[in-house]
PDB file of N, CA and C in Angstrom:
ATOM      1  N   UNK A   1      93.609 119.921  74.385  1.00  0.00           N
ATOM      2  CA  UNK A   1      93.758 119.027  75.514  1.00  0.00           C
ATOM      3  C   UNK A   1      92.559 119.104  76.435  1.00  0.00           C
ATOM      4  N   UNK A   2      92.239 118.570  77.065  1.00  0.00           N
ATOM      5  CA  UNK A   2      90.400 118.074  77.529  1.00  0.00           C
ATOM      6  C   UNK A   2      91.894 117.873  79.115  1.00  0.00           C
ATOM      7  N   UNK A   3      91.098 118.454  80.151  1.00  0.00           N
ATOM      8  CA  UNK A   3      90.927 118.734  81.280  1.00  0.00           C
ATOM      9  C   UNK A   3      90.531 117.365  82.089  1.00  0.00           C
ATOM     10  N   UNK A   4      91.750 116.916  82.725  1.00  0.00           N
ATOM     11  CA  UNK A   4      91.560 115.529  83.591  1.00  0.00           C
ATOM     12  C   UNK A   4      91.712 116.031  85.412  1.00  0.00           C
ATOM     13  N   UNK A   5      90.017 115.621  85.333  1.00  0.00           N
ATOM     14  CA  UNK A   5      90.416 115.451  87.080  1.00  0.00           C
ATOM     15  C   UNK A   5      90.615 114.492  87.786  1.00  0.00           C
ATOM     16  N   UNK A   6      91.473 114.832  88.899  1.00  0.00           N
ATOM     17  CA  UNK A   6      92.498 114.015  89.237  1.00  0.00           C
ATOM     18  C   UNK A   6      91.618 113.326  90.502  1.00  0.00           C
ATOM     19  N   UNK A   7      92.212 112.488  90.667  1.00  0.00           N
ATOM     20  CA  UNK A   7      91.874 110.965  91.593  1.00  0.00           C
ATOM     21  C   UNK A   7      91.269 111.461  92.639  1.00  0.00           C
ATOM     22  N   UNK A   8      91.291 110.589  93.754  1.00  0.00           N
ATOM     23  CA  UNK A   8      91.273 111.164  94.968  1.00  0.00           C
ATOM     24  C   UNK A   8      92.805 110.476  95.405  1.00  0.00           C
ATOM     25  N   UNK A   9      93.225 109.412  94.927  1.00  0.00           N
ATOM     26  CA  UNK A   9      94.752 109.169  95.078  1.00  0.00           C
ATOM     27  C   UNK A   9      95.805 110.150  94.927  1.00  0.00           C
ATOM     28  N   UNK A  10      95.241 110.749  94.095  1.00  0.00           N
ATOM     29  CA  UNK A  10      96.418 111.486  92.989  1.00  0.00           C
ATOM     30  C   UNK A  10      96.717 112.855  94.105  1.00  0.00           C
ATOM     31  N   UNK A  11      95.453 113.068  93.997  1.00  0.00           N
ATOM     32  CA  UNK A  11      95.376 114.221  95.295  1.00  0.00           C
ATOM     33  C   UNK A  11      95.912 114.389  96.564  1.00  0.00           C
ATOM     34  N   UNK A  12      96.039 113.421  97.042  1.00  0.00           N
ATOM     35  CA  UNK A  12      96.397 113.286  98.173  1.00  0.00           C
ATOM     36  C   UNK A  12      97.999 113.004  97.776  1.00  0.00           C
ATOM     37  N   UNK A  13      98.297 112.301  96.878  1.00  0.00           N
ATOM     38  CA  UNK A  13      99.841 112.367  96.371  1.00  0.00           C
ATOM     39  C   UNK A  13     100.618 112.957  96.844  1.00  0.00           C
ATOM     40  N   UNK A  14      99.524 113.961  95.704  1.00  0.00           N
ATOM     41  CA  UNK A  14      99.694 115.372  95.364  1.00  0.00           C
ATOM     42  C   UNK A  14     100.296 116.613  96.388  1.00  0.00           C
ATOM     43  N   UNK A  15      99.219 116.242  97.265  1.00  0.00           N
ATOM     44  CA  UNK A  15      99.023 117.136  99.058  1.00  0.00           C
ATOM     45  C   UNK A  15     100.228 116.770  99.668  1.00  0.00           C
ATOM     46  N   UNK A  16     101.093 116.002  99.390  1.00  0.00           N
ATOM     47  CA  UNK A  16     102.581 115.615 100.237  1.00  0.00           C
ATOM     48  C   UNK A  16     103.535 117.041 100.099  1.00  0.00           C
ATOM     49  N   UNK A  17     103.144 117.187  98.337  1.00  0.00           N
ATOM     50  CA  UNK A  17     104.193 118.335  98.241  1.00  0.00           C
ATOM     51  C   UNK A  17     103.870 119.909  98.548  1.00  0.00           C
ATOM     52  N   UNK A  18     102.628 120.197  99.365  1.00  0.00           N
ATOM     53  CA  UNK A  18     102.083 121.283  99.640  1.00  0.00           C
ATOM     54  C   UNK A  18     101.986 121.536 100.596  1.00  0.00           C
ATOM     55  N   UNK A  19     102.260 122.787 101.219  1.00  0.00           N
ATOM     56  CA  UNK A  19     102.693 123.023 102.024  1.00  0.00           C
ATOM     57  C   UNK A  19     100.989 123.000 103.039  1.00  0.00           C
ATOM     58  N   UNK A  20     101.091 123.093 104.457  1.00  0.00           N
ATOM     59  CA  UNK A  20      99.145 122.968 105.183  1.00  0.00           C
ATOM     60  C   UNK A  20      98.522 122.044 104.513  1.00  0.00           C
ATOM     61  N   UNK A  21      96.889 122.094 105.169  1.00  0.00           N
ATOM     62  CA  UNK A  21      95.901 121.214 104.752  1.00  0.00           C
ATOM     63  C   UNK A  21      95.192 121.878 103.323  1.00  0.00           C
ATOM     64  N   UNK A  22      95.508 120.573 102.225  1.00  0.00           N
ATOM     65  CA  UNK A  22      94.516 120.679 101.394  1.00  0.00           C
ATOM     66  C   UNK A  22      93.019 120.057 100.987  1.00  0.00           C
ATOM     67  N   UNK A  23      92.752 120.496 100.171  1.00  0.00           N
ATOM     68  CA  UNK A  23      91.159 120.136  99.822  1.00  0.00           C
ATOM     69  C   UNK A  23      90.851 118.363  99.847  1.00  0.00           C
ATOM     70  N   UNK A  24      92.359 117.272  99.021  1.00  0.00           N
ATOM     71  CA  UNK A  24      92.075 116.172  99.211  1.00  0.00           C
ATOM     72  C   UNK A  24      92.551 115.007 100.848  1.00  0.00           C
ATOM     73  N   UNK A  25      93.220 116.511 101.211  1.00  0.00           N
ATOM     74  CA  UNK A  25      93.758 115.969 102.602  1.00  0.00           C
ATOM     75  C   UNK A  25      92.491 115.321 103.913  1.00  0.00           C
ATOM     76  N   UNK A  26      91.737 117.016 103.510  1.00  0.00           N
ATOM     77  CA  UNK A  26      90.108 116.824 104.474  1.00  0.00           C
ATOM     78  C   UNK A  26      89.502 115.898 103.961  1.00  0.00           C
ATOM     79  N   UNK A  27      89.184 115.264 102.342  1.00  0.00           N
ATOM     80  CA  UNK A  27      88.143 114.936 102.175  1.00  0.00           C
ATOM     81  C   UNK A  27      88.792 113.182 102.450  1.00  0.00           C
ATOM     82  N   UNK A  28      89.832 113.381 102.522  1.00  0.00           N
ATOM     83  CA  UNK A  28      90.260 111.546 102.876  1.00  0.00           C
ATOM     84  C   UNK A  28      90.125 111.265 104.620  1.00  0.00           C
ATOM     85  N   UNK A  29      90.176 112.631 105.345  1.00  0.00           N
ATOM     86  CA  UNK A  29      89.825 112.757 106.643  1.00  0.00           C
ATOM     87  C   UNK A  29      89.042 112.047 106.610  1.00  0.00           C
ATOM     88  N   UNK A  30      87.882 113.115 105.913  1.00  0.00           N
ATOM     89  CA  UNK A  30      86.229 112.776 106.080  1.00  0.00           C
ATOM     90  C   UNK A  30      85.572 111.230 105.713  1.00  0.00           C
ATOM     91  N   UNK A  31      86.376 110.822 105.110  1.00  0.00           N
ATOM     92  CA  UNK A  31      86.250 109.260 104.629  1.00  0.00           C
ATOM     93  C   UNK A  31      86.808 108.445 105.604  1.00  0.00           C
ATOM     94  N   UNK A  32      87.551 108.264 106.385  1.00  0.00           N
ATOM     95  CA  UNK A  32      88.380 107.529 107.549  1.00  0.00           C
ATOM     96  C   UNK A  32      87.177 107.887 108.601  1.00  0.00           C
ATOM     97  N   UNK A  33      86.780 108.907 108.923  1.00  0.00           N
ATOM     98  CA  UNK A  33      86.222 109.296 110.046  1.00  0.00           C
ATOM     99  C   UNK A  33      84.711 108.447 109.460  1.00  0.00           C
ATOM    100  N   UNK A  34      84.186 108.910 108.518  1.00  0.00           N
ATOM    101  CA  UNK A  34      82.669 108.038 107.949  1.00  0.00           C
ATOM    102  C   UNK A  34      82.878 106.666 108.501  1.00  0.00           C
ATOM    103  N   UNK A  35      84.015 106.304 107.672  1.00  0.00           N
ATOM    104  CA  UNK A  35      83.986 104.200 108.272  1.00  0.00           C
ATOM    105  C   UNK A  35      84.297 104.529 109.334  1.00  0.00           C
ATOM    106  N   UNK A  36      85.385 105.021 110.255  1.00  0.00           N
ATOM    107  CA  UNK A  36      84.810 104.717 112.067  1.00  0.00           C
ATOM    108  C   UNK A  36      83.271 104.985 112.323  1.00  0.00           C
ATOM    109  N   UNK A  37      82.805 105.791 111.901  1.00  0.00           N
ATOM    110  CA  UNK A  37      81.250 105.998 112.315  1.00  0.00           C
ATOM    111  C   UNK A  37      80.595 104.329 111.650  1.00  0.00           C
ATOM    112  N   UNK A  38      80.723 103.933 110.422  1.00  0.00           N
ATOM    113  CA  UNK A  38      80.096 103.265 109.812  1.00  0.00           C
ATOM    114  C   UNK A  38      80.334 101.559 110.843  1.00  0.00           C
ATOM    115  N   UNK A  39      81.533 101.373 111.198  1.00  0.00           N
ATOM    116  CA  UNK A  39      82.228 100.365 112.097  1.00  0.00           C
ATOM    117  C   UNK A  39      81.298 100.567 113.599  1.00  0.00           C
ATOM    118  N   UNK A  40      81.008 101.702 114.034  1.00  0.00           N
ATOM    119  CA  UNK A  40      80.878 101.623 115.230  1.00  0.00           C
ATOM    120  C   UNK A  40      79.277 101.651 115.222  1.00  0.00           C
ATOM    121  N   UNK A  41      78.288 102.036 113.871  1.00  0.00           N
ATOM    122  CA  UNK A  41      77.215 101.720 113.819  1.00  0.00           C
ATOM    123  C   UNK A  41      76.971 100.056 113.584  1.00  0.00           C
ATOM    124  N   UNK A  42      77.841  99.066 112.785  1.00  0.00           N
ATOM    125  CA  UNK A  42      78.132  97.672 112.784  1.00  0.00           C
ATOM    126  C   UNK A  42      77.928  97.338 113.750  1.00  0.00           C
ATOM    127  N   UNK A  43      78.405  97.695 114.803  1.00  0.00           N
ATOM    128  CA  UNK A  43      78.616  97.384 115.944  1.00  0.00           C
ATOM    129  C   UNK A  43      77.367  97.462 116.960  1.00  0.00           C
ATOM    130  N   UNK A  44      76.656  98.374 116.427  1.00  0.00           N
ATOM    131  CA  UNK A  44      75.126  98.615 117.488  1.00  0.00           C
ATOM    132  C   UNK A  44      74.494  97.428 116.809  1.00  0.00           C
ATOM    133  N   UNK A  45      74.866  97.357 115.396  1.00  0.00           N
ATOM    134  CA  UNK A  45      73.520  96.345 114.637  1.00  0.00           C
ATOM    135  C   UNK A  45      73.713  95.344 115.030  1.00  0.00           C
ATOM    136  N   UNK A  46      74.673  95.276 115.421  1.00  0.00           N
ATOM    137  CA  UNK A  46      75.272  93.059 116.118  1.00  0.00           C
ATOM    138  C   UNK A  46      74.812  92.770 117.478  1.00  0.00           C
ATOM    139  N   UNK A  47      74.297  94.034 117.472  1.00  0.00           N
ATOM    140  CA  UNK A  47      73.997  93.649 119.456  1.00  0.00           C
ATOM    141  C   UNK A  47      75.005  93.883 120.572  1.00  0.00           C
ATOM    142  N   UNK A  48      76.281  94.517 119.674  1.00  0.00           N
ATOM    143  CA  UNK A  48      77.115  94.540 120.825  1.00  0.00           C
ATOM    144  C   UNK A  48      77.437  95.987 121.634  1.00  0.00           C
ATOM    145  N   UNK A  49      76.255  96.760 121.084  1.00  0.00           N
ATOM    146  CA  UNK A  49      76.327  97.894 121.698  1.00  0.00           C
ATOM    147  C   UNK A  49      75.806  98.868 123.184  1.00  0.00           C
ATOM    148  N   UNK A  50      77.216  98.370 123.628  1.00  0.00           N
ATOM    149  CA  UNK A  50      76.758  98.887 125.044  1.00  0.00           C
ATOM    150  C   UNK A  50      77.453 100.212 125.303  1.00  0.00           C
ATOM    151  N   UNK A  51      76.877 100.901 126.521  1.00  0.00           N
ATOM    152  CA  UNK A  51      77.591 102.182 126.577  1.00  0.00           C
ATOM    153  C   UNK A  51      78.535 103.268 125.937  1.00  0.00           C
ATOM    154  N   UNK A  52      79.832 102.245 125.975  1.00  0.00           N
ATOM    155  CA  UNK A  52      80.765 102.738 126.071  1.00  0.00           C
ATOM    156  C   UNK A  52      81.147 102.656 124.337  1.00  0.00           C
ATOM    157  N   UNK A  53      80.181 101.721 123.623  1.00  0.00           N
ATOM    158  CA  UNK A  53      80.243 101.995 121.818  1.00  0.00           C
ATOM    159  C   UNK A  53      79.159 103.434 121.507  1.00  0.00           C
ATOM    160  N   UNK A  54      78.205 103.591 122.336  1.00  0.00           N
ATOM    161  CA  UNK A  54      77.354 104.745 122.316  1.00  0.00           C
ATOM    162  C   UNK A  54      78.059 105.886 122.147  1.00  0.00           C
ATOM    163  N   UNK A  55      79.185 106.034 123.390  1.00  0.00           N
ATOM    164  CA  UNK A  55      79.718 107.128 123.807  1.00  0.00           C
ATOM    165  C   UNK A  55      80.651 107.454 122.364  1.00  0.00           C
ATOM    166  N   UNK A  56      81.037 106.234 122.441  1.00  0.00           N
ATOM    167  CA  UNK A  56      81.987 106.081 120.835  1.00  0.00           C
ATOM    168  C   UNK A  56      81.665 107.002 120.110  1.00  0.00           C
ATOM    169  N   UNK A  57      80.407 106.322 119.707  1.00  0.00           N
ATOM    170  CA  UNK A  57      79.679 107.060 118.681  1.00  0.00           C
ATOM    171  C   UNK A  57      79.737 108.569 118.555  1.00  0.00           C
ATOM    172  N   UNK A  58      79.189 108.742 119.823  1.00  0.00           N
ATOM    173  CA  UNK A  58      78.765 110.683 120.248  1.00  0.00           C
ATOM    174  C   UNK A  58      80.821 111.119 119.685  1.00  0.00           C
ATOM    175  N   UNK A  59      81.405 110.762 120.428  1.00  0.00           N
ATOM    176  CA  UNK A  59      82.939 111.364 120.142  1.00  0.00           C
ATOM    177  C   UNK A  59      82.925 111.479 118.458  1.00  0.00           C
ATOM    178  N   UNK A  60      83.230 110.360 117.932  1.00  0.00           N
ATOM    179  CA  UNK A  60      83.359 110.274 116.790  1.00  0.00           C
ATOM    180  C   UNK A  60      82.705 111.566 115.736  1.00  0.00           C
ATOM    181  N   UNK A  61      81.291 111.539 116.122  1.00  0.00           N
ATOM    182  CA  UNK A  61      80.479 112.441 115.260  1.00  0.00           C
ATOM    183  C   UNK A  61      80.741 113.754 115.604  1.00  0.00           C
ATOM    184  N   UNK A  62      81.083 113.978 116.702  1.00  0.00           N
ATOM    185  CA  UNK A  62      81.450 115.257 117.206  1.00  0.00           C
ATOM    186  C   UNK A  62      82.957 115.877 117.294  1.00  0.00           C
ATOM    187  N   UNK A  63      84.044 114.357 116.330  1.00  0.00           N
ATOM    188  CA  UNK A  63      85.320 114.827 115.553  1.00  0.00           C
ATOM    189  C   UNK A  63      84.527 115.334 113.939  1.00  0.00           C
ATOM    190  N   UNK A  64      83.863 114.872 113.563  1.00  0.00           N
ATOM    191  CA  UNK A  64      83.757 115.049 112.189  1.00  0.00           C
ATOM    192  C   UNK A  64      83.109 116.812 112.183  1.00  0.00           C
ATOM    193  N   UNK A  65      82.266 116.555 113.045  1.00  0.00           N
ATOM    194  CA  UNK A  65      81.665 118.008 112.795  1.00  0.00           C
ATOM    195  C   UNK A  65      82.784 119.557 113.153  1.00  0.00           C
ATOM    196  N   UNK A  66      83.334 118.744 114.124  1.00  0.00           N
ATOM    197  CA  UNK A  66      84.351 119.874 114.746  1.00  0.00           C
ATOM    198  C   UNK A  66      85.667 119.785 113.941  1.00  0.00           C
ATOM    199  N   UNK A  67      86.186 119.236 112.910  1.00  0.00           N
ATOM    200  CA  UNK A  67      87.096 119.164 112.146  1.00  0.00           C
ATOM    201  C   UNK A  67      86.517 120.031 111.099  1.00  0.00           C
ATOM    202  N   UNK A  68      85.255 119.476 110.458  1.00  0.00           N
ATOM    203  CA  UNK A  68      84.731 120.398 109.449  1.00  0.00           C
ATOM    204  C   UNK A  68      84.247 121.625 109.682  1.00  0.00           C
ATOM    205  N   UNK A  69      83.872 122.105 111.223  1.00  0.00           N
ATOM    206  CA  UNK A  69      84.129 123.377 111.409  1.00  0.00           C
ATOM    207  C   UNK A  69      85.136 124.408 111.461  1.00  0.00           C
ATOM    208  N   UNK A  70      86.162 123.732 111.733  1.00  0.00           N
ATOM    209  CA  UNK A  70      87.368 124.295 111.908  1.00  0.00           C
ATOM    210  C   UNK A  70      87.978 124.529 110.577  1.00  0.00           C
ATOM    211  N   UNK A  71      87.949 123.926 109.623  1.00  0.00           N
ATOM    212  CA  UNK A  71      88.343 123.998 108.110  1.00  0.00           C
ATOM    213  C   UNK A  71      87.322 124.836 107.669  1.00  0.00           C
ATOM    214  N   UNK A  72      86.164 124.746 108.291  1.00  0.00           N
ATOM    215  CA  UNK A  72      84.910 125.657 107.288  1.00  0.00           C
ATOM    216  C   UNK A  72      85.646 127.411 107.603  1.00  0.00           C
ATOM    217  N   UNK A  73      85.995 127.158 108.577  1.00  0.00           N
ATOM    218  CA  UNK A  73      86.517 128.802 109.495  1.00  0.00           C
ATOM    219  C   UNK A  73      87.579 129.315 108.889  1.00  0.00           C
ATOM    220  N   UNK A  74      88.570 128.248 109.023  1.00  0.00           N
ATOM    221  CA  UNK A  74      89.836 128.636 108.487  1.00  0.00           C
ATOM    222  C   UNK A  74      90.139 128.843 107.006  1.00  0.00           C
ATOM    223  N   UNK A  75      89.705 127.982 106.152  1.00  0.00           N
ATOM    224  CA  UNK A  75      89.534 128.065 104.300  1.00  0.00           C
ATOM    225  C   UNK A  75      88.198 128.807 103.688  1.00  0.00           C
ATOM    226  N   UNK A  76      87.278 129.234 104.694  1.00  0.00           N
ATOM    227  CA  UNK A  76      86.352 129.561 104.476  1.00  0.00           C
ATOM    228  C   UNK A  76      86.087 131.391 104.131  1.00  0.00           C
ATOM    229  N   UNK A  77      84.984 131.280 103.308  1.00  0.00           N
ATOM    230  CA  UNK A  77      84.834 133.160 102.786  1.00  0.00           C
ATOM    231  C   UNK A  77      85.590 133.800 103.956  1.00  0.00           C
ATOM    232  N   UNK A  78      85.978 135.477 103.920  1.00  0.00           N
ATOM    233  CA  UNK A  78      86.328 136.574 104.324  1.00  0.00           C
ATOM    234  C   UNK A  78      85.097 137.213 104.951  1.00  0.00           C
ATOM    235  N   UNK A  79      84.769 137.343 105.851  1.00  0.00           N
ATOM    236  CA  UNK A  79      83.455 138.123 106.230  1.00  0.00           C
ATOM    237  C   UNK A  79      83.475 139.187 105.477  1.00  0.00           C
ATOM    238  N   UNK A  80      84.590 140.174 105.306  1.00  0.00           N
ATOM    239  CA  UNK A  80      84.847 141.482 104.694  1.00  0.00           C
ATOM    240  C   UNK A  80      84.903 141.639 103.256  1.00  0.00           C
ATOM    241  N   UNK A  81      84.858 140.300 102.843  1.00  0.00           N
ATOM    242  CA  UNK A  81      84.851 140.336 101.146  1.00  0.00           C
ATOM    243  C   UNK A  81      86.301 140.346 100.966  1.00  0.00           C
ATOM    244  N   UNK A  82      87.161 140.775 101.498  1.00  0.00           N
ATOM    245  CA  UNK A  82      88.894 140.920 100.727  1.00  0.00           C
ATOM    246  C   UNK A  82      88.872 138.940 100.545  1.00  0.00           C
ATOM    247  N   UNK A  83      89.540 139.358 100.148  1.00  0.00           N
ATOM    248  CA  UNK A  83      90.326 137.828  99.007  1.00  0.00           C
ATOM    249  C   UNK A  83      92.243 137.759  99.168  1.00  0.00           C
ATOM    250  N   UNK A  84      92.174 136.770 100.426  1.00  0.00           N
ATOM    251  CA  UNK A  84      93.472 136.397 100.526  1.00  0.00           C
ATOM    252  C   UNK A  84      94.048 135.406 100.491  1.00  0.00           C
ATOM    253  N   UNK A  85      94.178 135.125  99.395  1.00  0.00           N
ATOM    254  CA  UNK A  85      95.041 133.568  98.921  1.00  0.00           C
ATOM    255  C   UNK A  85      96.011 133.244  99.792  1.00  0.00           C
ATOM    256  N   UNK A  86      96.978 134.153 100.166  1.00  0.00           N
ATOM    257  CA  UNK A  86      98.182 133.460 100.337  1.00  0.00           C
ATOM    258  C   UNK A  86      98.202 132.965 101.485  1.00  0.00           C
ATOM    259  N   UNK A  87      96.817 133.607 102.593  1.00  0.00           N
ATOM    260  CA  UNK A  87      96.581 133.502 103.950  1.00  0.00           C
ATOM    261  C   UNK A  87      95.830 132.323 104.082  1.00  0.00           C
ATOM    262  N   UNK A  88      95.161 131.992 103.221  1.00  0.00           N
ATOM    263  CA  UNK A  88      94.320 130.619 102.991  1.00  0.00           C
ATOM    264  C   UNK A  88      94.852 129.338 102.466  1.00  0.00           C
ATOM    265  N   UNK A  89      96.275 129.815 102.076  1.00  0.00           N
ATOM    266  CA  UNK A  89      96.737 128.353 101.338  1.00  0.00           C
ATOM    267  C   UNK A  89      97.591 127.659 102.076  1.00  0.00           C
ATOM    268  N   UNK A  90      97.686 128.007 103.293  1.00  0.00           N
ATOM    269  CA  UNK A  90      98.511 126.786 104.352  1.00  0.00           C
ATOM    270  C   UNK A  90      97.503 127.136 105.693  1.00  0.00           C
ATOM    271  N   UNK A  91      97.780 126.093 106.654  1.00  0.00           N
ATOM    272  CA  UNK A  91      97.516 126.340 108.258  1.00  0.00           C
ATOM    273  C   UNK A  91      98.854 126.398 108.477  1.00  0.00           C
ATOM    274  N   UNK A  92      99.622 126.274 108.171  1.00  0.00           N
ATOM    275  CA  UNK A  92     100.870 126.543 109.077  1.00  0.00           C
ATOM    276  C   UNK A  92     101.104 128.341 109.409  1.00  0.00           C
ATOM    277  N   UNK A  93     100.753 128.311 110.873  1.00  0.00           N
ATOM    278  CA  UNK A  93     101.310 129.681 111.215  1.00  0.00           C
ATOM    279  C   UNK A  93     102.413 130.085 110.749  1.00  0.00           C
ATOM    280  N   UNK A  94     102.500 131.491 110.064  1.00  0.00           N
ATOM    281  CA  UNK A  94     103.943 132.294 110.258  1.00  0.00           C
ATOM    282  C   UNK A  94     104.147 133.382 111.237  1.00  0.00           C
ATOM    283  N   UNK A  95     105.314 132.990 111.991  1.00  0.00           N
ATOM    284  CA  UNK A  95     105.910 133.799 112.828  1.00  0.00           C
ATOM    285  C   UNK A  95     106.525 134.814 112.407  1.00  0.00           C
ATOM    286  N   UNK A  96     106.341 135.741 112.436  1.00  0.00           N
ATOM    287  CA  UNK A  96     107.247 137.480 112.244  1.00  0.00           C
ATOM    288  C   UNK A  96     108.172 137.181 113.326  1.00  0.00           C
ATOM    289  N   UNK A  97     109.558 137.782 112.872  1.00  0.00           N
ATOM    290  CA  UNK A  97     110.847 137.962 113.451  1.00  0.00           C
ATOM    291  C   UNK A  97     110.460 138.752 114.808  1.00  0.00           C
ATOM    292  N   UNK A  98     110.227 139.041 116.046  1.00  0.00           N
ATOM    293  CA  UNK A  98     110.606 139.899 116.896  1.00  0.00           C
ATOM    294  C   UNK A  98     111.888 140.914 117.023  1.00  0.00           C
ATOM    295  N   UNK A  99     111.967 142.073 117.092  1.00  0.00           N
ATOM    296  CA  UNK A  99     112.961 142.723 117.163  1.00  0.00           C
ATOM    297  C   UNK A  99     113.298 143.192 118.910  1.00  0.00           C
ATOM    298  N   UNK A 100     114.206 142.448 119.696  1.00  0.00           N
ATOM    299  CA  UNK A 100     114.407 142.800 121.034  1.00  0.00           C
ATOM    300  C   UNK A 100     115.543 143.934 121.091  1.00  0.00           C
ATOM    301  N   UNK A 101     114.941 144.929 121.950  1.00  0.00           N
ATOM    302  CA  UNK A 101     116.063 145.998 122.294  1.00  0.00           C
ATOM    303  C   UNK A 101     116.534 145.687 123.908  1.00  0.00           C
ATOM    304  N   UNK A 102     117.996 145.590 123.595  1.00  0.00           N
ATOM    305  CA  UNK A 102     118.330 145.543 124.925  1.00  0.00           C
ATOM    306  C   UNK A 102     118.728 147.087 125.001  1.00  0.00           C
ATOM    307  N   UNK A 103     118.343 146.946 126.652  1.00  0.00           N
ATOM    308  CA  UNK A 103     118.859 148.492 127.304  1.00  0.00           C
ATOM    309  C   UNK A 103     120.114 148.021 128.109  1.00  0.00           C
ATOM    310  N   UNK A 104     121.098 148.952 128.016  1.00  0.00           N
ATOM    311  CA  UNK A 104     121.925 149.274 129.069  1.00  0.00           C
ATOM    312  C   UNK A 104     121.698 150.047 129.845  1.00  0.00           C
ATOM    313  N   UNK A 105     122.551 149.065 131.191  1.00  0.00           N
ATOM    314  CA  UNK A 105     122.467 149.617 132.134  1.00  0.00           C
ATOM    315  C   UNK A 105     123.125 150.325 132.610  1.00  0.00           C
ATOM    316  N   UNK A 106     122.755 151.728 133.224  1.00  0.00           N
ATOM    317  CA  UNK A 106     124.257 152.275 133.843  1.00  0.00           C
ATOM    318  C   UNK A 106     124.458 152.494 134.600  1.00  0.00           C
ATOM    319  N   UNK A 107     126.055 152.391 134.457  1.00  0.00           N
ATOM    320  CA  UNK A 107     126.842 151.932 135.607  1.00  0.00           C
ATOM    321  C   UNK A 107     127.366 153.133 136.418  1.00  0.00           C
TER     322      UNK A 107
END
């Protein structure tokens, strides 16, 4: 059997049934975020770019970079070299149970 890689559809399908952000989740990010950039450069080329499409701009580029930093951090190598899958395969925080002791008071 010969090894089929999968879509970028398929992937993202796929990513419904998994738990956090996966690999085709970011990269369909990164494609939504490109055409707003690509729309709002349209937009300088028509002449209709005043200020407030400038500013656009600056936001926009400065979601893409700061999204892909934040994924570079979070899915990204171990400074220490350990290798932890299970810590890397969701963003969803897990909460540990707290154990509260009540004291009595006496009476």
């Amino acid at each position: 059997r010969q090894f089929k890689a999968m879509t970028l559809a398929e992937d993202v399908v796929n990513s419904i049934f998994e738990r956090g952000v996966n690999q085709g989740t970011i990269r369909v990010l990164n494609y939504v975020i490109a055409a707003l950039i690509a729309s709002i450069f349209l937009a300088i080329a028509t002449g209709s770019g005043n200020i407030h499409v400038y500013i656009l701009l600056f936001l926009s580029l400065g979601l893409l970079f700061s999204v892909n930093y934040f994924v570079g951090i979070l899915y990204g190598p171990d400074p220490n070299g350990n290798d932890k899958k299970e810590e890397k395969q969701t963003a969803t925080p897990v909460h540990k149970k707290r154990s509260r002791s009540r004291s009595k008071k006496a009476d």
